[in-house]
C-alpha atoms as a PDB file:
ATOM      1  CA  UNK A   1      -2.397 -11.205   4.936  1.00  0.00           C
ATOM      2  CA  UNK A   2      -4.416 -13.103   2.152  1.00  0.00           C
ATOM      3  CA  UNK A   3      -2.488 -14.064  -0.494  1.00  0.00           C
ATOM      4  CA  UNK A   4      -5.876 -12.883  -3.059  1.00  0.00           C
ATOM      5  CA  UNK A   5      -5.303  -9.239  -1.591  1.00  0.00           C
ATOM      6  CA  UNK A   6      -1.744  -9.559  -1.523  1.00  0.00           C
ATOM      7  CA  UNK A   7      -1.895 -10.756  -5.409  1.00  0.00           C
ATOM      8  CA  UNK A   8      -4.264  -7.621  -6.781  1.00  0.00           C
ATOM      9  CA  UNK A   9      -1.501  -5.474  -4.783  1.00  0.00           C
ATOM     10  CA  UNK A  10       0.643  -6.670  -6.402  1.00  0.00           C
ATOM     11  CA  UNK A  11      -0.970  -6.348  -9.918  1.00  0.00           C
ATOM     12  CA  UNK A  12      -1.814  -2.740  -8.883  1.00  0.00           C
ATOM     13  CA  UNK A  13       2.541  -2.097  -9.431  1.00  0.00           C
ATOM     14  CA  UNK A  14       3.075  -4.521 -11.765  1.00  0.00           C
ATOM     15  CA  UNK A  15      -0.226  -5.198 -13.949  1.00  0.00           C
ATOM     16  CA  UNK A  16      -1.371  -8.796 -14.688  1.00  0.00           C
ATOM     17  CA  UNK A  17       0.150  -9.829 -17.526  1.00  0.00           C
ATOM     18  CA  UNK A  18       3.791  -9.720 -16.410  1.00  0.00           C
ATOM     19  CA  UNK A  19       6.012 -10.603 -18.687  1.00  0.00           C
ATOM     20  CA  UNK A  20       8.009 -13.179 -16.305  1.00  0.00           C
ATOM     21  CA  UNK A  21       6.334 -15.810 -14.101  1.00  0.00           C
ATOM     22  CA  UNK A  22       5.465 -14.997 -10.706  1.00  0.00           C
ATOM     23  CA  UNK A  23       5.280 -17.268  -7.269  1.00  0.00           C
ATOM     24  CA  UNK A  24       4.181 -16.789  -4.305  1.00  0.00           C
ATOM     25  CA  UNK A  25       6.380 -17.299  -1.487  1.00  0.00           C
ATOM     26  CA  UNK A  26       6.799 -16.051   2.217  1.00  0.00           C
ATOM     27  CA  UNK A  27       9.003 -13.275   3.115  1.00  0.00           C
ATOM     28  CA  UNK A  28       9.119 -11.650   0.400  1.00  0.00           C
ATOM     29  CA  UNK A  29       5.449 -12.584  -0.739  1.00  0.00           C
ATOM     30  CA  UNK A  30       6.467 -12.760  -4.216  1.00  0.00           C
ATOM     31  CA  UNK A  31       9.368 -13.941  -6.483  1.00  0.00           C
ATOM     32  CA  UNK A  32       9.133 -12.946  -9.897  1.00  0.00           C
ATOM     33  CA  UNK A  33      11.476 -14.549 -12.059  1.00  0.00           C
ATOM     34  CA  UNK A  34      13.044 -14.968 -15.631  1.00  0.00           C
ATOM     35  CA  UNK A  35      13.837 -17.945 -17.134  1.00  0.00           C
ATOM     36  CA  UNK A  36      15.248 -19.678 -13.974  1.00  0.00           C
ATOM     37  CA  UNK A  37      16.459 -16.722 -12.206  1.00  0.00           C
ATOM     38  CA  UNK A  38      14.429 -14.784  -9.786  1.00  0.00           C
ATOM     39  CA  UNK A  39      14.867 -10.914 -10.669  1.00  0.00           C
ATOM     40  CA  UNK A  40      12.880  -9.255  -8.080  1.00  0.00           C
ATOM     41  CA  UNK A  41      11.111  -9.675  -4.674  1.00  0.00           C
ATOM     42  CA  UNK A  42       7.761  -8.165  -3.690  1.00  0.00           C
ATOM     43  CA  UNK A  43       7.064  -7.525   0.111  1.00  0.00           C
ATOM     44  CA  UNK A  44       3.329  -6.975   0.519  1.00  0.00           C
ATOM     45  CA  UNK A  45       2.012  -5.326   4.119  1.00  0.00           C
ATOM     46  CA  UNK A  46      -1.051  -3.172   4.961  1.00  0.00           C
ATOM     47  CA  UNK A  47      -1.058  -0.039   6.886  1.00  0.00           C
ATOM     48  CA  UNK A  48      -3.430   0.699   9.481  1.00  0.00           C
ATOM     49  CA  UNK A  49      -3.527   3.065  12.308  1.00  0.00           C
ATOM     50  CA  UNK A  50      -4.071   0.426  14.822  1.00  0.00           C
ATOM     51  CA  UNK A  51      -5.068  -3.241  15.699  1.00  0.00           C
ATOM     52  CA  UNK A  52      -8.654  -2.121  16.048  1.00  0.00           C
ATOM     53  CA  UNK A  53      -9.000  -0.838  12.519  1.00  0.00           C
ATOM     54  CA  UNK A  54      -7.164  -3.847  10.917  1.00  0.00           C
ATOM     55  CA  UNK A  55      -9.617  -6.334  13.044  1.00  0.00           C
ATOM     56  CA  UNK A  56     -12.740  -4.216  11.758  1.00  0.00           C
ATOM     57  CA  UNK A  57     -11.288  -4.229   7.924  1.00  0.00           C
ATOM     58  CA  UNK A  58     -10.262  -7.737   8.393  1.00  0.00           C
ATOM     59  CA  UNK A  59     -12.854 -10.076  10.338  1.00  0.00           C
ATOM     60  CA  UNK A  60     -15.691 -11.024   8.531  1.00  0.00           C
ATOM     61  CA  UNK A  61     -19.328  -9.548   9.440  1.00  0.00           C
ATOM     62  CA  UNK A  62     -17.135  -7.900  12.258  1.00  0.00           C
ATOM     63  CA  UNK A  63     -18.948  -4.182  11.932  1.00  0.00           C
ATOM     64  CA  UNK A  64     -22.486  -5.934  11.878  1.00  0.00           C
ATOM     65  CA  UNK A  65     -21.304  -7.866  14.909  1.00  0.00           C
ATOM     66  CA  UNK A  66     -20.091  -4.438  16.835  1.00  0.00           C
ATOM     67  CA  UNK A  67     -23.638  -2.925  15.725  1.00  0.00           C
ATOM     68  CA  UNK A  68     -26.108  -5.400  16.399  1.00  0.00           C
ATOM     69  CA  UNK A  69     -24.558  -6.512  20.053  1.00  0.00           C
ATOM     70  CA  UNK A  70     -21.647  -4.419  20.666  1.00  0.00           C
ATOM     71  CA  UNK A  71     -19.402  -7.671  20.579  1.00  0.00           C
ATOM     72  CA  UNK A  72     -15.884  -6.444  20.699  1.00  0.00           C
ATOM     73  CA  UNK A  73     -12.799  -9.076  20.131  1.00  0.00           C
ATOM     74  CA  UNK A  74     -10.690  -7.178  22.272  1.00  0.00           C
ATOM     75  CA  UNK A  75     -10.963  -4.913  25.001  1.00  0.00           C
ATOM     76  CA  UNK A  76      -9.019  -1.917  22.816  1.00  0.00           C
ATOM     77  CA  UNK A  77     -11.846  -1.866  20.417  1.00  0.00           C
ATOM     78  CA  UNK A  78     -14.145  -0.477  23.366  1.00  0.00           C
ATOM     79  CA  UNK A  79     -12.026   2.858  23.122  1.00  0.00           C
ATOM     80  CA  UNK A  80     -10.935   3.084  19.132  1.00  0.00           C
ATOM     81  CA  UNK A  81     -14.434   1.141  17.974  1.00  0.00           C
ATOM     82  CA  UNK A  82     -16.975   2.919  19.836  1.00  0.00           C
ATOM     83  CA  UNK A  83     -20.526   2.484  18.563  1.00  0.00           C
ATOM     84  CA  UNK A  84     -22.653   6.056  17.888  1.00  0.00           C
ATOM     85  CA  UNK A  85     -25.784   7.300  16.980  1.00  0.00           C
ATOM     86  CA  UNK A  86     -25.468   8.425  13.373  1.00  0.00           C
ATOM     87  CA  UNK A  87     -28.129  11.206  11.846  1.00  0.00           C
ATOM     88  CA  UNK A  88     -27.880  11.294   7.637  1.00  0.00           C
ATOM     89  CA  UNK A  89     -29.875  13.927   6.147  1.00  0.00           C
ATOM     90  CA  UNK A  90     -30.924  13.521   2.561  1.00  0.00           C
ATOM     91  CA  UNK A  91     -31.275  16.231  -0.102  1.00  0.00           C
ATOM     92  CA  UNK A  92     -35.114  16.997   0.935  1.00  0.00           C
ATOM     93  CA  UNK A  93     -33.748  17.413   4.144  1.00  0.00           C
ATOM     94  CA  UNK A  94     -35.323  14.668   6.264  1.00  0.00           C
ATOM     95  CA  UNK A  95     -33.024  12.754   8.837  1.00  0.00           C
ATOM     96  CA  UNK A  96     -32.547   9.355   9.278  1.00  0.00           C
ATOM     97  CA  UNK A  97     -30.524   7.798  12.772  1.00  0.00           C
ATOM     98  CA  UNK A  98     -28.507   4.793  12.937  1.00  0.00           C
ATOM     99  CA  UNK A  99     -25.833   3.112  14.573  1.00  0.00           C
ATOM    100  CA  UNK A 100     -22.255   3.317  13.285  1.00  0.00           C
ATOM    101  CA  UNK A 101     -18.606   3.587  14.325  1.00  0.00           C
ATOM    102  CA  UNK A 102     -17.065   6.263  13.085  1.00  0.00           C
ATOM    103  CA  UNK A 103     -12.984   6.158  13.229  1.00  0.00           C
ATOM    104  CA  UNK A 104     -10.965   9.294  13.965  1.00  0.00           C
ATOM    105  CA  UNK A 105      -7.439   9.659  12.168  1.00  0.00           C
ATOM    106  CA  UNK A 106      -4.754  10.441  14.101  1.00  0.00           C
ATOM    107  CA  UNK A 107      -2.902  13.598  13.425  1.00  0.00           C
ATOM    108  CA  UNK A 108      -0.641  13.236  10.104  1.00  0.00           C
ATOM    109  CA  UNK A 109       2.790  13.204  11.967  1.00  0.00           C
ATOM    110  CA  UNK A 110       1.076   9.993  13.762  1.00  0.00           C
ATOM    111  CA  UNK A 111       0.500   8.646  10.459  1.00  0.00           C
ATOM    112  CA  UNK A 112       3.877   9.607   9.257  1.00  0.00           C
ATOM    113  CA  UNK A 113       5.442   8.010  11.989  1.00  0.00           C
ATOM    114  CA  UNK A 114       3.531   4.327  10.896  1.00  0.00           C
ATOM    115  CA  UNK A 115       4.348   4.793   7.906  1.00  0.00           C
ATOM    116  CA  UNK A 116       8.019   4.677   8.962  1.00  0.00           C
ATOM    117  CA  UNK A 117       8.150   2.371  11.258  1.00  0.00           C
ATOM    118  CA  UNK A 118       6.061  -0.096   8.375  1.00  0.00           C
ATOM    119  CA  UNK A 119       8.926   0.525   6.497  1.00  0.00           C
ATOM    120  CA  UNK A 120      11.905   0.782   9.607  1.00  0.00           C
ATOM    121  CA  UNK A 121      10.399  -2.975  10.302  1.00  0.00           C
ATOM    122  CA  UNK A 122      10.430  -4.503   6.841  1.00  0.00           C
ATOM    123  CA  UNK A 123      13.974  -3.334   6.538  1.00  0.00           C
ATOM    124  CA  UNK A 124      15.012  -5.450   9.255  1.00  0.00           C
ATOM    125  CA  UNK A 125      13.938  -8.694   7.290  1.00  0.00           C
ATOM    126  CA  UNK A 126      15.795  -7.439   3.879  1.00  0.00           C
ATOM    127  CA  UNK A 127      18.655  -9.642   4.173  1.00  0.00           C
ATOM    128  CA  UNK A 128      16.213 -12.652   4.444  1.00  0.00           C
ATOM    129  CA  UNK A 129      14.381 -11.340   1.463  1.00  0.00           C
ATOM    130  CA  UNK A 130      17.508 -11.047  -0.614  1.00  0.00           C
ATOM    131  CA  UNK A 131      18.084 -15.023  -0.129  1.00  0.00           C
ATOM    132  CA  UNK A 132      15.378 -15.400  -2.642  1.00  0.00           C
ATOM    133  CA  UNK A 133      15.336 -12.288  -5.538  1.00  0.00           C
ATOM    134  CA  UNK A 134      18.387 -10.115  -6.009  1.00  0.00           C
ATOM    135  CA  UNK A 135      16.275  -7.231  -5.555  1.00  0.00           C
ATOM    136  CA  UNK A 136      13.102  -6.597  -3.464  1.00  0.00           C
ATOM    137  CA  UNK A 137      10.378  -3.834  -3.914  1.00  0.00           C
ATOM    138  CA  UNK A 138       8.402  -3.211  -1.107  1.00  0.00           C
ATOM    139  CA  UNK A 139       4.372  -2.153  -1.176  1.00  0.00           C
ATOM    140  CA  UNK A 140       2.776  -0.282   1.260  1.00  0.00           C
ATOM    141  CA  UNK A 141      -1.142  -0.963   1.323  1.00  0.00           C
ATOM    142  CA  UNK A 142      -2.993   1.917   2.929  1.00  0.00           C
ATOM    143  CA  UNK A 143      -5.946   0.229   3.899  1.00  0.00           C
ATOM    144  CA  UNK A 144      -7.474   3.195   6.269  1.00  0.00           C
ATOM    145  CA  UNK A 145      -7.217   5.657   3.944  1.00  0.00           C
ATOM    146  CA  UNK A 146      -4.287   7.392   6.096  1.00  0.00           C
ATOM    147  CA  UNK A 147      -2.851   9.382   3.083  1.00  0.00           C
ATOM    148  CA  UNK A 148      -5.742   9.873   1.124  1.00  0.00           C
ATOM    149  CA  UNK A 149      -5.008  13.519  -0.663  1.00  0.00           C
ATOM    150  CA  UNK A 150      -7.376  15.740  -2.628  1.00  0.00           C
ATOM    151  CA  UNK A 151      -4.212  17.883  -3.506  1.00  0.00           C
ATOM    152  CA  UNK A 152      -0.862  15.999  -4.146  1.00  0.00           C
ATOM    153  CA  UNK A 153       1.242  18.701  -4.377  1.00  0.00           C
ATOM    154  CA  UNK A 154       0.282  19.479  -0.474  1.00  0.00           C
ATOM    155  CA  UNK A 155       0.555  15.852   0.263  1.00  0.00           C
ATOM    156  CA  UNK A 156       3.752  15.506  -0.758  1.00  0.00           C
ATOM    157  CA  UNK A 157       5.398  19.104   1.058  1.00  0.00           C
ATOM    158  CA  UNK A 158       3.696  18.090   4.273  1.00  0.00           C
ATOM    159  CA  UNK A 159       4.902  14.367   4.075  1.00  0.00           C
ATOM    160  CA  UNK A 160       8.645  15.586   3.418  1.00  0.00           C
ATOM    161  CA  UNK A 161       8.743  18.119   5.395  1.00  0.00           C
ATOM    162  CA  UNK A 162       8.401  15.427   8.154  1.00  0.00           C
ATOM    163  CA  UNK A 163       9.868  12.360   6.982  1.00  0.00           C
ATOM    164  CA  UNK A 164      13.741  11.335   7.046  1.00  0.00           C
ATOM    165  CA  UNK A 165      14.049  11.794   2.647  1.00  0.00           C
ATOM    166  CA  UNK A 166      17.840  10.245   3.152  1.00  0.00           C
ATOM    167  CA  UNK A 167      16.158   6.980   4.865  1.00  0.00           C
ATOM    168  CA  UNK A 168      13.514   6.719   2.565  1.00  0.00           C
ATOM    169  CA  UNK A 169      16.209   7.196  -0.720  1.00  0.00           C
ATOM    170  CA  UNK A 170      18.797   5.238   1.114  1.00  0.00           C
ATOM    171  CA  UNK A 171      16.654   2.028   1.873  1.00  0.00           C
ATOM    172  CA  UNK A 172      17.786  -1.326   0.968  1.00  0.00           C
ATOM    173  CA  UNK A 173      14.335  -1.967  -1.115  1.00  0.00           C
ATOM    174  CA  UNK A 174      14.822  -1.326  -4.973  1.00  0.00           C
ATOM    175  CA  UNK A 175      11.802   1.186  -4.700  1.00  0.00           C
ATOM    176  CA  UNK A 176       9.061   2.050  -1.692  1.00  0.00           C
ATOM    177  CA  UNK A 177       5.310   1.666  -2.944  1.00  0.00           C
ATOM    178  CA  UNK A 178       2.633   3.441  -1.439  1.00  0.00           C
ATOM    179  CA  UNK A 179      -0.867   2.190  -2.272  1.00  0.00           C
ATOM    180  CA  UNK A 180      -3.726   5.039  -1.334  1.00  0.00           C
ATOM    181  CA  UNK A 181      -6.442   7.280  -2.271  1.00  0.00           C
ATOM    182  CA  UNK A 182      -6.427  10.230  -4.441  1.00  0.00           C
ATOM    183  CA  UNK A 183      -9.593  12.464  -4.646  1.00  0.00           C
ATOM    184  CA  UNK A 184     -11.700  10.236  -2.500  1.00  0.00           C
ATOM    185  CA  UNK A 185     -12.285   8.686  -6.414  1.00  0.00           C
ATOM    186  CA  UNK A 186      -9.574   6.384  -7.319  1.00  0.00           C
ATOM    187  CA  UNK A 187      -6.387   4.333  -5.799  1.00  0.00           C
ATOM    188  CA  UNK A 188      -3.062   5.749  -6.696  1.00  0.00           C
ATOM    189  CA  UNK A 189       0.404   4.406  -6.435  1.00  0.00           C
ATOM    190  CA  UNK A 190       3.565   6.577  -5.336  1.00  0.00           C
ATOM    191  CA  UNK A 191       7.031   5.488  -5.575  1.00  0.00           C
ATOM    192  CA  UNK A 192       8.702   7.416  -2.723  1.00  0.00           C
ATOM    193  CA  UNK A 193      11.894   6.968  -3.682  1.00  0.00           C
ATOM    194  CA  UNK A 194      11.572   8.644  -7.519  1.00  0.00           C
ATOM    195  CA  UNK A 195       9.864  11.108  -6.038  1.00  0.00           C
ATOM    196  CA  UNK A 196      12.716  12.462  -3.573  1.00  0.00           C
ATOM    197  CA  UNK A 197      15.118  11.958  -6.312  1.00  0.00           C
ATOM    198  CA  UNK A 198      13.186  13.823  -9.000  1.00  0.00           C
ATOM    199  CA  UNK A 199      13.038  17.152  -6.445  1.00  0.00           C
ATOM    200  CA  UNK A 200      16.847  16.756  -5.708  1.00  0.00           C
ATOM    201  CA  UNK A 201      17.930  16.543  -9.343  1.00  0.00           C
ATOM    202  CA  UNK A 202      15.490  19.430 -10.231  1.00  0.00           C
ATOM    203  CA  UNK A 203      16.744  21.567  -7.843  1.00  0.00           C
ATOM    204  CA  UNK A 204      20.188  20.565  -7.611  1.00  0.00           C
ATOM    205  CA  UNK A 205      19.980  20.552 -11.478  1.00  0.00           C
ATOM    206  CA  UNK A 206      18.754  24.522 -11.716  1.00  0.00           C
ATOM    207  CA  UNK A 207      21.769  25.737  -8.796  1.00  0.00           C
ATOM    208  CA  UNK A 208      24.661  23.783 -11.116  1.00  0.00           C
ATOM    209  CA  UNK A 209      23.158  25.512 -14.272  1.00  0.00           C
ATOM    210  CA  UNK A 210      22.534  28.796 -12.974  1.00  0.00           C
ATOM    211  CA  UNK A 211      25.712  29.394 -11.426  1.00  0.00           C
ATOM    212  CA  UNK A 212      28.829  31.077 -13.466  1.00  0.00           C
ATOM    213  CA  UNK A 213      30.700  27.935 -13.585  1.00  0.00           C
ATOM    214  CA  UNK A 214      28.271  26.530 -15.977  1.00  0.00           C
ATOM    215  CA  UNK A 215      29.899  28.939 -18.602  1.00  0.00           C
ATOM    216  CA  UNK A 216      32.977  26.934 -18.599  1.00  0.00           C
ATOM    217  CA  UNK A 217      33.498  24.408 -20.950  1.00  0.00           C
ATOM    218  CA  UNK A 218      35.761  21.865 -18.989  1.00  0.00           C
ATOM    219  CA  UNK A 219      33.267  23.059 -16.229  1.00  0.00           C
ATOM    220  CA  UNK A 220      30.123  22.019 -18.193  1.00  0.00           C
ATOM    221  CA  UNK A 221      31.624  18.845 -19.962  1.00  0.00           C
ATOM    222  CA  UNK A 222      31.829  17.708 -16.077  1.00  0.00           C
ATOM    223  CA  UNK A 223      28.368  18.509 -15.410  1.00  0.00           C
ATOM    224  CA  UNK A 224      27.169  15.198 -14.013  1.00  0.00           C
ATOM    225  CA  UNK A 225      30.429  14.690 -11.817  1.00  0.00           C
ATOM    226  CA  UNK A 226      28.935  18.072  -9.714  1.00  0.00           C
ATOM    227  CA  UNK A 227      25.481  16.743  -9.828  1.00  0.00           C
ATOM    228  CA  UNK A 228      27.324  13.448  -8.464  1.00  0.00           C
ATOM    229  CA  UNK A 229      29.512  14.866  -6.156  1.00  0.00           C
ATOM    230  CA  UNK A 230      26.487  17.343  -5.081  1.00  0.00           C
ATOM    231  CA  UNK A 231      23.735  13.926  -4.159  1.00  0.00           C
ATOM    232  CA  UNK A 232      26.967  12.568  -2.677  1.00  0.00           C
ATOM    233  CA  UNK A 233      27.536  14.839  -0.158  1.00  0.00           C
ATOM    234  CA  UNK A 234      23.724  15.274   0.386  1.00  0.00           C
ATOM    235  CA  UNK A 235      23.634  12.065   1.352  1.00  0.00           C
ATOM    236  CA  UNK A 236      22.567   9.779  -0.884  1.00  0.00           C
ATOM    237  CA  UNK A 237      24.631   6.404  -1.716  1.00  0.00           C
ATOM    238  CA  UNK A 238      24.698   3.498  -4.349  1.00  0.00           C
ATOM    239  CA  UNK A 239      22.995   5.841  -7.101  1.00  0.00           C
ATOM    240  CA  UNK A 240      24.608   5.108 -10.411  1.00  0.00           C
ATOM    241  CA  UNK A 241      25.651   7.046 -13.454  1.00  0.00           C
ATOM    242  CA  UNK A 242      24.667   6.385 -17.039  1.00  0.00           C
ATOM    243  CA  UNK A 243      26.763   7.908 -19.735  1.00  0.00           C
ATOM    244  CA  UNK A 244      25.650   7.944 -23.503  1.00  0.00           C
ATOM    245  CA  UNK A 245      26.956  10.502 -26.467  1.00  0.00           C
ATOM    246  CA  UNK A 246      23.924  12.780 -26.275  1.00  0.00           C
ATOM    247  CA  UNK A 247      23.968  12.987 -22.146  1.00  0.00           C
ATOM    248  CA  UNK A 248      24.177  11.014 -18.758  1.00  0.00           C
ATOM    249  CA  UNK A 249      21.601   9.801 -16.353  1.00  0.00           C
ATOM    250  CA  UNK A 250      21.330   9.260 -12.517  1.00  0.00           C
ATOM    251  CA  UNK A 251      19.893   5.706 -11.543  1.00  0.00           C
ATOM    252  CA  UNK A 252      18.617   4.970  -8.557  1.00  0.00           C
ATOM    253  CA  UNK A 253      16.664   1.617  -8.190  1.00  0.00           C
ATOM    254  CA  UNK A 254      14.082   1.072 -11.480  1.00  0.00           C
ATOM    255  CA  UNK A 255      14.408   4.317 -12.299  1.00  0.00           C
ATOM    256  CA  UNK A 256      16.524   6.413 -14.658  1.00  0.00           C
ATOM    257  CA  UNK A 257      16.714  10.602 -14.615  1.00  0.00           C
ATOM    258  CA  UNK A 258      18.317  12.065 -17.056  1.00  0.00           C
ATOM    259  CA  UNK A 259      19.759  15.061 -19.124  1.00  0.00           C
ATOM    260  CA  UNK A 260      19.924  14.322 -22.692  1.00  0.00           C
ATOM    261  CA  UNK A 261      20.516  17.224 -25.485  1.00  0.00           C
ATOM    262  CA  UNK A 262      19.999  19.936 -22.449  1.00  0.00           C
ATOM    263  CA  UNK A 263      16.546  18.526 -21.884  1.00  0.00           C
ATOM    264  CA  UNK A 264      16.076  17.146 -18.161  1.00  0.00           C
ATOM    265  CA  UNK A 265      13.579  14.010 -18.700  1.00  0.00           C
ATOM    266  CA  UNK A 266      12.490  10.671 -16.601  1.00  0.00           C
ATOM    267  CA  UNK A 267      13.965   8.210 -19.157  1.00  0.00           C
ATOM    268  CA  UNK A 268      11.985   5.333 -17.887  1.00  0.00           C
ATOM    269  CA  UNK A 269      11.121   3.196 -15.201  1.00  0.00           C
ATOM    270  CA  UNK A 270      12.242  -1.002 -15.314  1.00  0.00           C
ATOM    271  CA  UNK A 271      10.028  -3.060 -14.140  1.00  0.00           C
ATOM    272  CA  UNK A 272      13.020  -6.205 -14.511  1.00  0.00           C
ATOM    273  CA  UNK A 273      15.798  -5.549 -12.799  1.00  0.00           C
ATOM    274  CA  UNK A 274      18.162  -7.261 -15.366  1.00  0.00           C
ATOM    275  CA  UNK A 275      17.077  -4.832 -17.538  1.00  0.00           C
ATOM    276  CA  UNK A 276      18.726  -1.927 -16.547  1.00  0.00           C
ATOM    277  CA  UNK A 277      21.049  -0.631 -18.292  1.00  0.00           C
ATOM    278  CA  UNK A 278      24.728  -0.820 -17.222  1.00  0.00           C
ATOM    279  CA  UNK A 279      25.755   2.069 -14.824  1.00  0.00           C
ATOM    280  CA  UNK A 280      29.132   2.775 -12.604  1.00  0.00           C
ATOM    281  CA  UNK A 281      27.992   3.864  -8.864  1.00  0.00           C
ATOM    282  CA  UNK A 282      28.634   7.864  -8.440  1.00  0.00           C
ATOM    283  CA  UNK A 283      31.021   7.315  -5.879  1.00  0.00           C
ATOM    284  CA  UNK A 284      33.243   5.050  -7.649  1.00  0.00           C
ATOM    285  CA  UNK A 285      33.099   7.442 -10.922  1.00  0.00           C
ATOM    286  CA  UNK A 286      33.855  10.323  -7.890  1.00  0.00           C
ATOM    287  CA  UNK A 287      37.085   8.473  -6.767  1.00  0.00           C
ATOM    288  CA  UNK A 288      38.442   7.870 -10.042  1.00  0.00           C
ATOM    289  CA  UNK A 289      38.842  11.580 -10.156  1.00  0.00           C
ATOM    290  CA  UNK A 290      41.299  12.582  -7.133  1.00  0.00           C
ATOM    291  CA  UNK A 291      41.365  16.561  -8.360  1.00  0.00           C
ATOM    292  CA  UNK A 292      37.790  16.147  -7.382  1.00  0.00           C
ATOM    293  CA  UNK A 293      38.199  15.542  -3.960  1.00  0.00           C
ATOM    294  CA  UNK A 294      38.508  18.859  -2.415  1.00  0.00           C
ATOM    295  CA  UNK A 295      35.770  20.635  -5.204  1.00  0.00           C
ATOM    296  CA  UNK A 296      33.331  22.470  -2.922  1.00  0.00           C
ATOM    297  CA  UNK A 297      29.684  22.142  -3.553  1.00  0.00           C
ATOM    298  CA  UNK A 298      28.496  23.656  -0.206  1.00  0.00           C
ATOM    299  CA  UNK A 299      26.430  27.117  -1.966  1.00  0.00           C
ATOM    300  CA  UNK A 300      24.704  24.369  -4.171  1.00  0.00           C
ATOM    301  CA  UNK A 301      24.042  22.437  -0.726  1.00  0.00           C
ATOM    302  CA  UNK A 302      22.604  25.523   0.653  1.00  0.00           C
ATOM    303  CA  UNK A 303      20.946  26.707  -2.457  1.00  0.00           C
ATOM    304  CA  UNK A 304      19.211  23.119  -2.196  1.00  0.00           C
ATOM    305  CA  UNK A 305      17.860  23.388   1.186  1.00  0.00           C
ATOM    306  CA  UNK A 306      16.386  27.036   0.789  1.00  0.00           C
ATOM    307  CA  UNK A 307      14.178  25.684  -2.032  1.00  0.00           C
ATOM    308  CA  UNK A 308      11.550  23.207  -3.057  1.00  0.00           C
ATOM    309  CA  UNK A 309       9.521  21.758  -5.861  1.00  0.00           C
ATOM    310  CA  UNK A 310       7.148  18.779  -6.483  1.00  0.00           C
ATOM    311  CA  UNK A 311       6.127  16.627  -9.618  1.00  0.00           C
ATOM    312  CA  UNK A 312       2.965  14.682  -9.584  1.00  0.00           C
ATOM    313  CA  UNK A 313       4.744  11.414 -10.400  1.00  0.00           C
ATOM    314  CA  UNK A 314       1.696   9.310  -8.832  1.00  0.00           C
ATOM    315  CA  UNK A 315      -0.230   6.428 -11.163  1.00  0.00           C
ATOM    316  CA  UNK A 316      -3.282   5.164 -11.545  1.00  0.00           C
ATOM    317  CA  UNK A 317      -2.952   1.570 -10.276  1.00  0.00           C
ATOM    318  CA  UNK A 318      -5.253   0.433 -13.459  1.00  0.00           C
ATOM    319  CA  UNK A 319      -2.439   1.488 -15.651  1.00  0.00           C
ATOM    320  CA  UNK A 320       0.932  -0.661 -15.313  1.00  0.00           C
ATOM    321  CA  UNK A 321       4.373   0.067 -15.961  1.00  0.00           C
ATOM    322  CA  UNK A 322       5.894  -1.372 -18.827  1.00  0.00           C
END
């Protein structure tokens, strides 16, 4: 992958002006550090839907080459690059023909399934990548346009309703990019992991204050234990807890959820690791408690699997995080 595209990827997350200096490297394909020490990672790949799309994205004057002469590098492209007759009809209605190839999607739960295995595959490298950055984000480029969405909220039911959530929130990378189209108009990016953890805190959040038990004082004061104990035995792992005097927080990677003063808020996202604030991991605050090992949570289990919700937490990839 060129390291120019792999750089204004990278700037699409992060913005330019970074406020730590950034090298390039190989596996990850950038270290980011502060002072001396490198804070984070940055895996960079592309996702196409095959070999044939990458080679026509990818090869120079490779589309001119398959229309002119029908000059195909490899014998797949005959099949998945097949040159047509096109017919475009302008507004006063007269038609004009020429050749094209035109490039048929494969079904979403085909796309879903790249989009996995992208990831399944980079996780295989992680411990290599940790030899250089404490942390490491990874950034998924979708250079075909495979999750291009005119309605998000669709996008993202459709996408989870398919995907493995616990592998996505349970990955080794600090957070999971996506890189794709929104409304035909602009490039968005999506970090898959806050948005899984966002739905299960919501709705977690609303069973735990709706039931009885919420009445209770000692019950209430403990609030964030259940929510704990509740992500716990949903499956998640190495999520953290952040207690202040107004409220606690879940973290999970750069990103901090919280309820402070009864209001349920995204607190921020960290770009720099080693600015995070201090947390305990759930499980060891969990443990500390031994009454707590036999509470029940399985009617807020249920109550989260009957129900779901979605927040538009996608970005313009002009606009960086802080």
């Amino acid at each position: 992958m060129d390291k120019i595209i792999e750089r204004k990827a990278f700037d699409s997350i992060y913005g330019s002006a970074c406020t730590w200096r950034i090298s390039e490297s190989e596996s990850p394909d950038f270290i980011c550090y502060a002072g001396e020490i490198a804070v984070l990672g940055a895996e960079i790949t592309e996702l196409f839907p095959n070999e044939s799309a990458a080679r026509l994205k990818k090869i120079p004057g490779y589309l001119s080459q398959l229309v002119e002469s029908k000059h195909y590098r490899h014998k797949k492209d005959k099949y998945l690059l097949k040159v047509e007759t096109l017919t475009f009809q302008g507004s006063d209605g007269e038609k004009q023909e020429f050749p094209g190839v035109i490039q048929q999607l494969p079904k979403f739960e085909e796309r879903t399934k790249i989009l996995l295995q992208t990831i399944s595959e980079k996780e295989k490298k992680i411990e290599q990548y940790l030899l250089k950055a404490k942390m490491i984000d990874l950034i998924l480029d979708d250079c075909s346009s495979l999750f291009n969405n005119e309605d998000y909220i669709l996008f993202y039911f459709t996408l989870t309703s398919i995907i493995d959530r616990l592998s996505i929130v349970n990955s080794p990378f600090r957070e999971i990019f996506l890189i794709t189209d929104h409304q035909y108009q602009k490039r968005i990016k999506i970090p898959l992991k806050l948005n899984l953890i966002a739905e299960d805190f919501e709705l977690f959040t609303r069973a735990l204050t709706g039931s009885p038990k919420f009445n209770d004082a000692k019950w209430r004061n403990n609030y964030f234990l259940w929510l704990g104990k509740c992500l716990r035995d949903f499956g998640y792992k190495k999520i953290g807890i952040v207690k202040k005097t107004n409220g606690a927080a879940i973290t999970l990677g750069c990103w901090e959820i919280g309820m402070w003063d009864n209001n349920k808020k995204i607190e921020g996202y960290v770009t720099r690791p080693d600015q995070m604030p201090p947390s305990e991991l759930i499980s060891d605050e969990l443990d500390s408690f031994i009454e707590w090992h036999d509470k029940n949570v399985s009617e807020f289990l249920e109550a989260r699997k009957k129900n779901r919700c979605c927040f538009p937490l996608f970005f313009d990839t002009n606009l960086a995080f802080p």
